[in-house]
Protein backbone atom coordinates (compact mmCIF):
# COMPACT_ATOMS: atom_id res chain seq x y z
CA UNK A 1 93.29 187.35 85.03
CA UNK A 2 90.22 184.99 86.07
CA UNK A 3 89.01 185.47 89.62
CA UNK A 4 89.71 182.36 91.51
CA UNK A 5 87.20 181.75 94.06
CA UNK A 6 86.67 180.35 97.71
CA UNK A 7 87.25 176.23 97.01
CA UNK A 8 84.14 175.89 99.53
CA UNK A 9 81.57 178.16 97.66
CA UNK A 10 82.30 176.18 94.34
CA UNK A 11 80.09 173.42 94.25
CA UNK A 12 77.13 176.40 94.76
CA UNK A 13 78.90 178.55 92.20
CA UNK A 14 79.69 176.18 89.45
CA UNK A 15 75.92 174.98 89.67
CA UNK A 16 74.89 178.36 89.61
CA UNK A 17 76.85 179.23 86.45
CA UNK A 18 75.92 176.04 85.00
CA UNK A 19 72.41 176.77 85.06
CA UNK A 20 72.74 180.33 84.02
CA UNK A 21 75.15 179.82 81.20
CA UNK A 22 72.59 176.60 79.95
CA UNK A 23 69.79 178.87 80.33
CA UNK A 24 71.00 181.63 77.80
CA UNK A 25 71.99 178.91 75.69
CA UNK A 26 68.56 177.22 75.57
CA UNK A 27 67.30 180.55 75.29
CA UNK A 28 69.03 180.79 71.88
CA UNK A 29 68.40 177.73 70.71
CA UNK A 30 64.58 177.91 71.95
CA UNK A 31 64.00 181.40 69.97
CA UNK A 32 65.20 180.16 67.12
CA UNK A 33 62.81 176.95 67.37
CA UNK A 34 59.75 179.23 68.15
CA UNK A 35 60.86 181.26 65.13
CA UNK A 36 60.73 178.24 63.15
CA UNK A 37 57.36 177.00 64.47
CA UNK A 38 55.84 180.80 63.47
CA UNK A 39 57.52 183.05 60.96
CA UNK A 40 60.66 181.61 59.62
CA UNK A 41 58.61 179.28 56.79
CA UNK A 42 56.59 182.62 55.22
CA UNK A 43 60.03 184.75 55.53
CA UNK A 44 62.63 182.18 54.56
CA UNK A 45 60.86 179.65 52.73
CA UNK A 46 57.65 181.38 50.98
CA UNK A 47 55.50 178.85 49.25
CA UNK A 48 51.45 178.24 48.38
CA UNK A 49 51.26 175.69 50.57
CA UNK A 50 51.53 176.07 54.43
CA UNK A 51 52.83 172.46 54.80
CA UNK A 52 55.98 172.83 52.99
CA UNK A 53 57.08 176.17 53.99
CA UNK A 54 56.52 174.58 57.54
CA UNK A 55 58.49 171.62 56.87
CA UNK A 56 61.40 173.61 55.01
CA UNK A 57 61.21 175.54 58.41
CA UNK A 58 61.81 172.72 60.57
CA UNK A 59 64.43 171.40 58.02
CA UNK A 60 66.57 174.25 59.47
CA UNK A 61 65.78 173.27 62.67
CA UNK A 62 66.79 170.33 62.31
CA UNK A 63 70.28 171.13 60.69
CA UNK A 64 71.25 172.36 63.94
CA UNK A 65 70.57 169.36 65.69
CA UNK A 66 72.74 167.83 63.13
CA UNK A 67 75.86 170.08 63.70
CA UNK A 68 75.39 169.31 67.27
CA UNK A 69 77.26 165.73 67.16
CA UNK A 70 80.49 168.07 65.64
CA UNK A 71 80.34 170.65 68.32
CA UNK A 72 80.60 167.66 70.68
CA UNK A 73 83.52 166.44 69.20
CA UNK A 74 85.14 169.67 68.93
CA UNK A 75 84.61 170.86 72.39
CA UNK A 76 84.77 167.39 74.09
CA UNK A 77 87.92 166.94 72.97
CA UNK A 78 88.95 170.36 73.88
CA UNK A 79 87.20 169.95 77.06
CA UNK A 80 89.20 166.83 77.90
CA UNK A 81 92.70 167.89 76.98
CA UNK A 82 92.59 171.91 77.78
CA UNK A 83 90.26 171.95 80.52
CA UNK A 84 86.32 172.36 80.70
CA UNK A 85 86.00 175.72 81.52
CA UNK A 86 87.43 177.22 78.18
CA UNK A 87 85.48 174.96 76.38
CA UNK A 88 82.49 176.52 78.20
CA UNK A 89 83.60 180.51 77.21
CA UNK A 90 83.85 179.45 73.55
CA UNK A 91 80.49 177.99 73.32
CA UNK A 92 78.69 180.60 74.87
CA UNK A 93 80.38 183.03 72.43
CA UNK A 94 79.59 181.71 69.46
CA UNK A 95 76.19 181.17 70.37
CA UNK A 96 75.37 184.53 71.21
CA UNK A 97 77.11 185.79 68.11
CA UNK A 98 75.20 183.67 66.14
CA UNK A 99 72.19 184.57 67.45
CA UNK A 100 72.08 188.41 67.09
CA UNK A 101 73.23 187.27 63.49
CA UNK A 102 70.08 185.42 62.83
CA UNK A 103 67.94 188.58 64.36
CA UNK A 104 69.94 190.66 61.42
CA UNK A 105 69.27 188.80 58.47
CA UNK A 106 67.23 190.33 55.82
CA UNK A 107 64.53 187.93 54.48
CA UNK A 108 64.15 185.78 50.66
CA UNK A 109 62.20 188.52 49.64
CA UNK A 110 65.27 191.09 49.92
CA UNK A 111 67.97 189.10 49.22
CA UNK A 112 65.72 185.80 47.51
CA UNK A 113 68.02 182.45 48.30
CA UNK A 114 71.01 184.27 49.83
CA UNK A 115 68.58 184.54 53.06
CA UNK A 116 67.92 180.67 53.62
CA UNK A 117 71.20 180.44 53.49
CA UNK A 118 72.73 182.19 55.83
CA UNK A 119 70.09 181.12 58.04
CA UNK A 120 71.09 177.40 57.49
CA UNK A 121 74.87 178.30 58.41
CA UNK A 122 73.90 180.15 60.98
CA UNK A 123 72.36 177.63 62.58
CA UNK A 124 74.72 175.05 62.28
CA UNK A 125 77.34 177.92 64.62
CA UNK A 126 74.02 177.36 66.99
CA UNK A 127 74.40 173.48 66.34
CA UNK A 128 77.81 173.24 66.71
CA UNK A 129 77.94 175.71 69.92
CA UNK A 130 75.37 174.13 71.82
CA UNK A 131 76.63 170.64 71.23
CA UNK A 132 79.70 171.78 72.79
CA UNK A 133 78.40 173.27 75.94
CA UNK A 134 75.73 170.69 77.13
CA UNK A 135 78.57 167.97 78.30
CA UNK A 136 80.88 170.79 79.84
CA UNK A 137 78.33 172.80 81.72
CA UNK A 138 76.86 169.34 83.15
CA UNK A 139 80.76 168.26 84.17
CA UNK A 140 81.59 171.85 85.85
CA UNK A 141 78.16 171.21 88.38
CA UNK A 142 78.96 167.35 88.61
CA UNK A 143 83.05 167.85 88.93
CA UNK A 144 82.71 170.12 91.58
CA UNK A 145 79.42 168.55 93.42
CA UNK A 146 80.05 167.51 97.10
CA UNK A 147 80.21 163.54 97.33
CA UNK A 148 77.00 162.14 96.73
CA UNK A 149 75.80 165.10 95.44
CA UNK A 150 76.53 164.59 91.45
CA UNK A 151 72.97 164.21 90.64
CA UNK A 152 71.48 167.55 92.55
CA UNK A 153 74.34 169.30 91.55
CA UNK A 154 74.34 168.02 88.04
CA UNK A 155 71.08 168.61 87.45
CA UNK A 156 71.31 172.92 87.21
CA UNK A 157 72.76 172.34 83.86
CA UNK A 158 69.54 170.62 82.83
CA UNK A 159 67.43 173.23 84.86
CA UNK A 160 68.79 175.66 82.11
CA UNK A 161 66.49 174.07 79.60
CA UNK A 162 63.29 174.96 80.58
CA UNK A 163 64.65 178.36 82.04
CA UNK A 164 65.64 179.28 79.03
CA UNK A 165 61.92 178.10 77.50
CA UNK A 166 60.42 180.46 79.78
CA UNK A 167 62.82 183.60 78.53
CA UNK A 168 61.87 182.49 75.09
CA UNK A 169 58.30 182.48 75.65
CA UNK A 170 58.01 185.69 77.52
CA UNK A 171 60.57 187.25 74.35
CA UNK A 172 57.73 185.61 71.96
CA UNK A 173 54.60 186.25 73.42
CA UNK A 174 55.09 190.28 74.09
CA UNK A 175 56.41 190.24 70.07
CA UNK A 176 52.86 188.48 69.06
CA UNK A 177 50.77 190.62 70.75
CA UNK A 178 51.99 193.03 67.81
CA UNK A 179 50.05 193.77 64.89
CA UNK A 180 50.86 190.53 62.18
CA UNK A 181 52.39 193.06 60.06
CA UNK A 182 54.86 194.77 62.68
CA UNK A 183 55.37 191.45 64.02
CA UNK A 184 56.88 189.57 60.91
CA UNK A 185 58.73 193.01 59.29
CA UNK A 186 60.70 193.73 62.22
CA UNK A 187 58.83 192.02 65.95
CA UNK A 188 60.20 188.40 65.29
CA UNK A 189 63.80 189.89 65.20
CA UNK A 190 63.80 191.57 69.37
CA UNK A 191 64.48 188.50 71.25
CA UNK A 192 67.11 187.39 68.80
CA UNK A 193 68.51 190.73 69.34
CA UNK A 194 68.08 190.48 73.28
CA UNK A 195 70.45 187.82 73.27
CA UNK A 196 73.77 190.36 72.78
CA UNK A 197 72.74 191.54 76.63
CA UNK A 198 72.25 187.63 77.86
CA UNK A 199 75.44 187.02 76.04
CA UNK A 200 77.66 189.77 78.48
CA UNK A 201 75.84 188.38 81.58
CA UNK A 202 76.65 184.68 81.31
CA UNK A 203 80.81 185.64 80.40
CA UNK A 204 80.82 187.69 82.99
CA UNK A 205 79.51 184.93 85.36
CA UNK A 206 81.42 181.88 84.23
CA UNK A 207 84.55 183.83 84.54
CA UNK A 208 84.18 183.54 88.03
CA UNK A 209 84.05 179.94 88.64
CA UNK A 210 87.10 177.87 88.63
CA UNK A 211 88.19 174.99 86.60
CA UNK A 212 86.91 171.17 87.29
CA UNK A 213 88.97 169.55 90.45
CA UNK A 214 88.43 166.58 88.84
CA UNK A 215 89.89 167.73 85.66
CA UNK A 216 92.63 169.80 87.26
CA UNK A 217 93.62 166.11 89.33
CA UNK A 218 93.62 164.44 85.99
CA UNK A 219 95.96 167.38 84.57
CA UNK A 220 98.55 167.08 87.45
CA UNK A 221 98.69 163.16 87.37
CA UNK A 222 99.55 163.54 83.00
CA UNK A 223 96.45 161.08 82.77
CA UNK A 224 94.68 163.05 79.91
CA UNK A 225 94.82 161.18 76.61
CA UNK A 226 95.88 162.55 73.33
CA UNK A 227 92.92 161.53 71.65
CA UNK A 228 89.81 161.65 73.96
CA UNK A 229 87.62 159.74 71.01
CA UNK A 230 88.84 156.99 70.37
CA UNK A 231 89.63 155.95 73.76
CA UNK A 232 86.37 156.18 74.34
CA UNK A 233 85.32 153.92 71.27
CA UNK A 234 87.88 151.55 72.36
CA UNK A 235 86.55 151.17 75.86
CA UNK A 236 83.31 152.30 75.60
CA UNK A 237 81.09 151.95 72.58
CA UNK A 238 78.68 150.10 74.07
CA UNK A 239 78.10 152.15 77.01
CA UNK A 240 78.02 155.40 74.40
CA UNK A 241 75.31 153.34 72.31
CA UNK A 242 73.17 152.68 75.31
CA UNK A 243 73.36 156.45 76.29
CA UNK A 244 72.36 157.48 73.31
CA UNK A 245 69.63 155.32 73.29
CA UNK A 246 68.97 156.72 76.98
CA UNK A 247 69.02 160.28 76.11
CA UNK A 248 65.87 160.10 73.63
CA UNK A 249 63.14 160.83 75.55
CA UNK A 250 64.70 163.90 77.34
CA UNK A 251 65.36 165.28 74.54
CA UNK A 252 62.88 164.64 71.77
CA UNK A 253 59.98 164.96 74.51
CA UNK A 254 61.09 168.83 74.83
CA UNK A 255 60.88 169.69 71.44
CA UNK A 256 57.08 167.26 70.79
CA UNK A 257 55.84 168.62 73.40
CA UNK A 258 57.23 172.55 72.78
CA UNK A 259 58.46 173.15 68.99
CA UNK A 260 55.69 170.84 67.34
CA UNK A 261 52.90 171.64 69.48
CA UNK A 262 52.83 175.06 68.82
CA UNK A 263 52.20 173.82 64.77
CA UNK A 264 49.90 171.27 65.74
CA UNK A 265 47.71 173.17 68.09
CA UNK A 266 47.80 176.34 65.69
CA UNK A 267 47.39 174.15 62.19
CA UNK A 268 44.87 171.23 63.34
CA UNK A 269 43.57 172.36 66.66
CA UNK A 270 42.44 175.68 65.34
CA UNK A 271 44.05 177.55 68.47
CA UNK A 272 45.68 180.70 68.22
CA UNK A 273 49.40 180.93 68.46
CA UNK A 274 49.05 183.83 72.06
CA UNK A 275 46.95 180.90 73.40
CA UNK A 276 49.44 178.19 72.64
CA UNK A 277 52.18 180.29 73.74
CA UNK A 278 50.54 181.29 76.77
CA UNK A 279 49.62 177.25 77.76
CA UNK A 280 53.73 176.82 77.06
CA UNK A 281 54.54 179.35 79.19
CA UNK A 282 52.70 177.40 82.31
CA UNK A 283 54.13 174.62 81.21
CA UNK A 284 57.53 175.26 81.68
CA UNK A 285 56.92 176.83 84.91
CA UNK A 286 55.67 173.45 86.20
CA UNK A 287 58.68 171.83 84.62
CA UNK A 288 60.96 174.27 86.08
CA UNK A 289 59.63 173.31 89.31
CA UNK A 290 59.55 169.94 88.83
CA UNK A 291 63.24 168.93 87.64
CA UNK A 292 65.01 169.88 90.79
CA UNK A 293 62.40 168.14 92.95
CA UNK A 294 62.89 165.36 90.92
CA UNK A 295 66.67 164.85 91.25
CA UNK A 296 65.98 164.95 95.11
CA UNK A 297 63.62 162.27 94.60
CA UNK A 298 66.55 160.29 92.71
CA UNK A 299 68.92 160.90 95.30
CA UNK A 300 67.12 159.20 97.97
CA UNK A 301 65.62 156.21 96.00
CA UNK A 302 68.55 155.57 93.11
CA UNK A 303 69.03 157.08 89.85
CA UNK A 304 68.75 154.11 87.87
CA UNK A 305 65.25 152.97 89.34
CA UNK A 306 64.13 156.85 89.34
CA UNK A 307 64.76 156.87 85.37
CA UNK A 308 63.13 153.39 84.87
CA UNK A 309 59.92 154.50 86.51
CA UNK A 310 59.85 157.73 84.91
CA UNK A 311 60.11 156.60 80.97
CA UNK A 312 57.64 154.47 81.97
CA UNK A 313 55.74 157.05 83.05
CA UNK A 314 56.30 159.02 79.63
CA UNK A 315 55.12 156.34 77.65
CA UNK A 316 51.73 156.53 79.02
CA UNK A 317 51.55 160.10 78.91
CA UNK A 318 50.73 161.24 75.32
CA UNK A 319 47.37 159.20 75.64
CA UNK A 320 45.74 161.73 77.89
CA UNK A 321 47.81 164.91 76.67
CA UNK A 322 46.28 164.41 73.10
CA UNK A 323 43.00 163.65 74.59
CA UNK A 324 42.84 167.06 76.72
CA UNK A 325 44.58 168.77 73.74
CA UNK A 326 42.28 168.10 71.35
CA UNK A 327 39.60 169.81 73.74
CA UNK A 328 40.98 173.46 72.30
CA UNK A 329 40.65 174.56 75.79
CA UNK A 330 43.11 176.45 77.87
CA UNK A 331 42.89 174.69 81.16
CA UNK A 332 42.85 171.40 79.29
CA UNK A 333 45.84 171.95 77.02
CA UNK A 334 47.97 173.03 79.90
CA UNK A 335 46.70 169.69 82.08
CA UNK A 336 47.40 167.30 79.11
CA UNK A 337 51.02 168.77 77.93
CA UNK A 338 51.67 169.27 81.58
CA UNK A 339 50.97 165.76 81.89
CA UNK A 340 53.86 164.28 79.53
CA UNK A 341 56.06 167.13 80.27
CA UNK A 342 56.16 166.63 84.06
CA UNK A 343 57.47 162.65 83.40
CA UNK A 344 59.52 163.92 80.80
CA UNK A 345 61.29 166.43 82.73
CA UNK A 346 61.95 164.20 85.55
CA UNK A 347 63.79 161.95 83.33
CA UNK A 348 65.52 164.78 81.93
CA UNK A 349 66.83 166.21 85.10
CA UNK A 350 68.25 163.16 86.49
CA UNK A 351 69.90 161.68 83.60
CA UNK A 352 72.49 164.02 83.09
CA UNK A 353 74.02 163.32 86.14
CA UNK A 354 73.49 159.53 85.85
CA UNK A 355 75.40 159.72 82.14
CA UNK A 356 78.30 161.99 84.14
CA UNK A 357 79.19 159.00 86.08
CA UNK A 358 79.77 156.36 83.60
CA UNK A 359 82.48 157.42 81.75
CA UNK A 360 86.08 158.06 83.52
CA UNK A 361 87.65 161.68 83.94
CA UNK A 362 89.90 161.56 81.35
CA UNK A 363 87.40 161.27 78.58
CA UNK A 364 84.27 161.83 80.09
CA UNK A 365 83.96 165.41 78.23
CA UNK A 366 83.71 163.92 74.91
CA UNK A 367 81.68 160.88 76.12
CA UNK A 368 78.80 162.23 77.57
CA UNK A 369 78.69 164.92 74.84
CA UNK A 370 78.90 162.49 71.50
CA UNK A 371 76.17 160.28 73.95
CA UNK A 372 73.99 163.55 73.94
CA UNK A 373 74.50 165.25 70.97
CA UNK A 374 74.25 162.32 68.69
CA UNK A 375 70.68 161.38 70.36
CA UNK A 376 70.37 165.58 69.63
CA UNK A 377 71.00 165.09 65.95
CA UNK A 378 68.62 162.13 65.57
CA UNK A 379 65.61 162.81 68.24
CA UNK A 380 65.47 166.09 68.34
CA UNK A 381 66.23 167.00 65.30
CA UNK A 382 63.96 164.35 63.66
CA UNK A 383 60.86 164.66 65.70
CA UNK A 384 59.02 167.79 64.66
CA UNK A 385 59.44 166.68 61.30
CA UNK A 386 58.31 163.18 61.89
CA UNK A 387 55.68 164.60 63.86
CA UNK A 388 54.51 167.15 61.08
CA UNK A 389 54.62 164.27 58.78
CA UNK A 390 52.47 162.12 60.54
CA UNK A 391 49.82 165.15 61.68
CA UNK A 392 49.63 165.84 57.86
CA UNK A 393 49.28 161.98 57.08
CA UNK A 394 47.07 161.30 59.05
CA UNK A 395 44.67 164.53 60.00
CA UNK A 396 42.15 164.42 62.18
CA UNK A 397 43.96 161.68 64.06
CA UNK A 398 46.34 162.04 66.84
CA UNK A 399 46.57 158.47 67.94
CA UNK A 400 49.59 157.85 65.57
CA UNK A 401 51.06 160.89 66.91
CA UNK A 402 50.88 159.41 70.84
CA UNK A 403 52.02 156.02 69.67
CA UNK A 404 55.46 157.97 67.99
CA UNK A 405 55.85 159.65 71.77
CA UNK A 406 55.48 156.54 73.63
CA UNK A 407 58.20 154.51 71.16
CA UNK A 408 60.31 157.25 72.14
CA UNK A 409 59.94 156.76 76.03
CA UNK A 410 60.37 152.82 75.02
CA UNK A 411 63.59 153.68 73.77
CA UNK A 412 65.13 155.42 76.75
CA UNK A 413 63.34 153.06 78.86
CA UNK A 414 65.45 149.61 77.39
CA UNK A 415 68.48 151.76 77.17
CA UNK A 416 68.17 152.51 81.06
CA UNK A 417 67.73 148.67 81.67
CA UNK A 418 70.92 148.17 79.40
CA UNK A 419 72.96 150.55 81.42
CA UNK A 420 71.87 149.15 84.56
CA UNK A 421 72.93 145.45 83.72
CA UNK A 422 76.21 146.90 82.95
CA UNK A 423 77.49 148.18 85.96
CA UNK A 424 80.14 146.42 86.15
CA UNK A 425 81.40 148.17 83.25
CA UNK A 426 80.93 151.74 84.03
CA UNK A 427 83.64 154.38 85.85
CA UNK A 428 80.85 154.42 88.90
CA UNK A 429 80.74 150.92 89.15
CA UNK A 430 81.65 150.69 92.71
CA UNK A 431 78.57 153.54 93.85
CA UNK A 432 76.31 151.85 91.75
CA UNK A 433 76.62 147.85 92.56
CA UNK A 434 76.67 149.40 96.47
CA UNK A 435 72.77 150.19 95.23
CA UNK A 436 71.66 147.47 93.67
């Protein structure tokens, strides 16, 4: 039988379990992403030329991104009818299965195309998995947040993210500092294999936090809806559009400034991949710092304005980041990534909790997830390859590259204004026309 816990210690504990469960999670997804940056194109996808094996690499990575948008609907509309937290178990169990899977797989040269395959499907169990638990892990912080609290509280599920960067870093840089030849015949596969332990930890931890009040109200009162989807294309499509739209820089940013910069820096740069690992690594430190600080900040001032200023913020960045980049040196390339990644991350902690808001109980599962997971599918998923596309088209030149990142910021930026402007159409219409 779950553990049911002191109702005034669960707004500390469901934030808590949020950010650890999101954290192994990222972790997962983030291994598999460095994989993809460093070994998975000469095991999986040998060719002559570096450029395609790296873009067939990225193709994988990219298929997850593209399950994502089915996990949401899956699990949203589990999430919205059953109840959030058995949503949440499922994910995190097919994740970690999926990932010790991927740290088992033989390579093409044992197996020849059986190998890319089975990488492919496993990665769309990653896709679908973490598309599922973004939206519920974000509800069970926001659901049980004190009043006026949905932003803080909301924002451990984003904290996750970069937590989980730094496991995946530390897993990745001890593997490198192998010899190459230990490293790709058996190194790569540890911190894939790690993830069976993570995997017993975060159960273990979300048993122990109770379901969503909010949900269990809705439960009580028979307002759930038989179809959590549709009602929410019915009501809500524009709202869903505009948070898709607001999503893109919180997303994409963290795998531009992460997953391609690590084949950037290594291919055009002519950095090694310890030292690019190594200026990640401090990276994600400052972001982990930064994103609670920053929901703080959003608290006092207004989400809505906070998120306006910060895209803005991120459109700018790239300009210097590529300038210090290019320098090769250490100090410089943490400065400059630290630079976009610090507006990034502030837009990325707040704006789960502003998305959490806009949709009503009933359906908000399956809202804020589609919102998310669709942006997932098409920013993330798209932007290393865009980005590898456009480093290979136009080499030696990274202005193309900055003016990609800043579109992206422009696009979250208009969809913030949208949102805003429609208040009066949103579930938290009353909190937010009171801070106008």
């Amino acid at each position: 039988m779950t553990p049911t816990l002191s109702p005034t210690r669960q707004p500390v504990r469901a934030a808590a379990a949020a950010f650890i469960g999101t954290m192994i999670e990222w972790y997962d997804f983030y291994i598999y992403a460095t994989a993809a940056a460093l070994v998975f194109g000469e095991l999986y996808f040998p060719s002559h030329d570096p450029f395609i094996s790296t873009m067939a690499s990225f193709a994988t990575f990219a298929v997850g991104f593209f399950a994502r948008p089915l996990g949401g609907l899956i699990f949203g509309h589990l999430g919205d009818k059953i109840g959030r937290k058995k949503a949440l178990m499922t994910t995190l169990m097919m994740m970690g299965v999926a990932t010790v899977c991927v740290g088992l797989l033989p390579a093409y040269a044992k197996v020849g195309l059986l190998a890319p395959v089975l990488l492919v499907l496993l990665r769309v169990v990653q896709g679908i998995a973490v598309g599922g638990e973004w939206g519920g892990a974000v509800l069970m912080a926001a659901e049980h947040a004190p009043k006026g609290r949905r932003t803080f509280f909301a924002s451990f599920a984003q904290l996750g993210s970069p937590a989980g960067l730094i496991l995946s870093l530390v897993a990745f840089r001890a593997v490198t500092s192998m010899p190459h030849e230990a490293f790709i015949a058996w190194g790569w596969r540890l911190p894939f294999l790690v993830s069976a332990v993570l995997l017993v930890v975060g159960i273990l931890i979300r048993m122990g936090v109770n379901e969503s009040p909010e949900f269990e109200r809705e439960k009580l009162s028979r307002r759930t809806v038989e179809l959590p989807i549709a009602e929410v294309f019915r009501s809500s499509g524009a709202l869903v559009a505009f948070c898709i739209g607001a999503n893109t820089i919180g997303i994409a940013g963290v795998y531009f400034t992460n997953t391609f910069m690590i084949s950037y820096t290594t291919q055009y740069v002519g950095v090694t991949k310890s030292l690019i690992l190594d200026c990640l690594f401090a990276v994600a430190i400052i972001q982990f710092l930064t994103q609670p600080l920053a929901a703080l900040l959003a608290e006092k001032i207004g989400s809505a304005r906070f998120l306006k200023l910060t895209a803005l913020c991120a459109m700018i960045s790239p300009y210097p980041m590529f300038i210090l980049v290019q320098s090769g040196n250490m100090v410089s390339i943490i400065i400059g990534i630290a630079i976009a990644v610090v507006c990034m991350a502030s837009f990325y902690s707040v704006i789960a909790g502003f998305v959490s808001g806009v949709f009503p109980v009933r359906v908000r599962y399956s809202a804020i997830s589609i919102s998310y997971q669709v942006c997932g599918a098409i920013a993330g998923g798209l932007t290393p390859l865009v980005g590898t596309w456009l480093a290979h088209k136009f080499t030696g030149q990274w202005w193309p590259l900055a003016v990609f990142y800043t579109c992206l910021a422009g696009i979250s930026l208009l969809s913030i204004v949208a949102l805003d402007a429609l208040k009066h159409r949103r579930a938290d219409a009353p909190e937010a026309l009171a801070t106008r």
